[in-house]
Protein backbone atom coordinates (compact mmCIF):
# COMPACT_ATOMS: atom_id res chain seq x y z
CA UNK A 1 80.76 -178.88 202.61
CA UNK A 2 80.40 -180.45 199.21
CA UNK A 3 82.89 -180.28 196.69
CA UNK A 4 81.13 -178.06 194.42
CA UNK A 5 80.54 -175.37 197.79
CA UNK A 6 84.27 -175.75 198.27
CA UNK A 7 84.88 -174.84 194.68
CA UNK A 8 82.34 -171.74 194.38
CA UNK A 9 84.26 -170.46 197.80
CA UNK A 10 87.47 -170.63 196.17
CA UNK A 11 86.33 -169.55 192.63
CA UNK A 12 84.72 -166.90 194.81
CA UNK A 13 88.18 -165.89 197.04
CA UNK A 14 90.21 -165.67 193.57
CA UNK A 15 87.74 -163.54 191.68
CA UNK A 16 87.78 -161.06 194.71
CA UNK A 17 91.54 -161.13 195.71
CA UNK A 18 91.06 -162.00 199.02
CA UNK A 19 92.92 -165.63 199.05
CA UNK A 20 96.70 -164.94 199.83
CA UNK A 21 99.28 -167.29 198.17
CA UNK A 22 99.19 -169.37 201.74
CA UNK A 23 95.38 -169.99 201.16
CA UNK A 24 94.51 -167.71 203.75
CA UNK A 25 91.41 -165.43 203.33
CA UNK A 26 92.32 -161.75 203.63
CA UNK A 27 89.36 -158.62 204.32
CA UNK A 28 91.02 -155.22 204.63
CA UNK A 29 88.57 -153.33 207.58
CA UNK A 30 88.49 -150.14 208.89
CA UNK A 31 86.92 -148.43 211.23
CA UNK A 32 86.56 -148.71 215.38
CA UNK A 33 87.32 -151.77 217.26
CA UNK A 34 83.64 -152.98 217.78
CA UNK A 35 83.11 -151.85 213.68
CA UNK A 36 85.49 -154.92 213.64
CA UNK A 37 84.77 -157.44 215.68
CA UNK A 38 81.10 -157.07 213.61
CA UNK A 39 82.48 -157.11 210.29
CA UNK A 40 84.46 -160.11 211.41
CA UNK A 41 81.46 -161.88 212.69
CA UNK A 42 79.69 -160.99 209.36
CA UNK A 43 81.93 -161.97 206.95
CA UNK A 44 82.68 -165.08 208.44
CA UNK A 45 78.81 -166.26 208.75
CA UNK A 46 78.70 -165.21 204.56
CA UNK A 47 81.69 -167.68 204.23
CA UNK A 48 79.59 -170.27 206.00
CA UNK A 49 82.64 -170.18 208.84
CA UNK A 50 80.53 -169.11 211.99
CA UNK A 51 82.93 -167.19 214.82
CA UNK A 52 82.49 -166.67 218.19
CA UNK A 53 82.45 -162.82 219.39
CA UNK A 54 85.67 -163.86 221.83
CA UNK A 55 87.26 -165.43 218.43
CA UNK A 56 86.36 -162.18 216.78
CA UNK A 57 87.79 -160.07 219.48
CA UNK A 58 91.22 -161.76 220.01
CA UNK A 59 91.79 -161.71 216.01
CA UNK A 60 91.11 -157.99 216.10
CA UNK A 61 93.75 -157.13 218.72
CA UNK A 62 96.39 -159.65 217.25
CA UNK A 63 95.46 -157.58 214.01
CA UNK A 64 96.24 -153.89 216.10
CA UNK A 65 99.27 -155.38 217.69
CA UNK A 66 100.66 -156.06 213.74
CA UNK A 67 99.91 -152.77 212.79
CA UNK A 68 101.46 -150.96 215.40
CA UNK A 69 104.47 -153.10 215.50
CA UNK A 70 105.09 -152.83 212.03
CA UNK A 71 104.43 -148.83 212.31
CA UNK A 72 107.40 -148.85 215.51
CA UNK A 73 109.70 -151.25 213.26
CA UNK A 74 109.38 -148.60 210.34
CA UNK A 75 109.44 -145.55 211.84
CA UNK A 76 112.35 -147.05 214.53
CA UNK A 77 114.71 -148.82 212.15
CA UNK A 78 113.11 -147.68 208.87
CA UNK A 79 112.56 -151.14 207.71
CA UNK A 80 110.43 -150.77 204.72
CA UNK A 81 109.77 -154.93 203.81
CA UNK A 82 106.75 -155.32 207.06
């Protein structure tokens, strides 16, 4: 990647709030587990950051795992900071 393609991607990431303050790359998604793993796969090729389908997959159900836990730790112990 040149440095002119790494500066459009981050120009790109600030201009549509999805860089967190860590440098990460966030996409809000909705829909059915296959939805996505697809929109994962997609968005990943337009960032020019290819993914396996496995890759895909095991981010999805970390992604479930740390929305249910954070819905048990809320509802549970009514912490409201997750």
């Amino acid at each position: 990647m040149t440095k002119e393609d790494a500066d459009y991607c981050i120009a790109k990431a600030l201009a549509t709030g999805l860089l967190d303050s860590a440098g990460g790359l966030n996409f809000h998604m909705h829909g059915s587990r296959e939805e996505i793993v697809d929109d994962i796969i997609e968005r990943a090729e337009a960032w020019n950051q290819p993914i396996t389908r496995a890759e895909a997959e095991r981010l999805t159900d970390k992604a479930i795992r740390g929305i249910w836990t954070r819905r048990i730790l809320k509802w549970s112990f009514g912490v409201s900071s997750y």
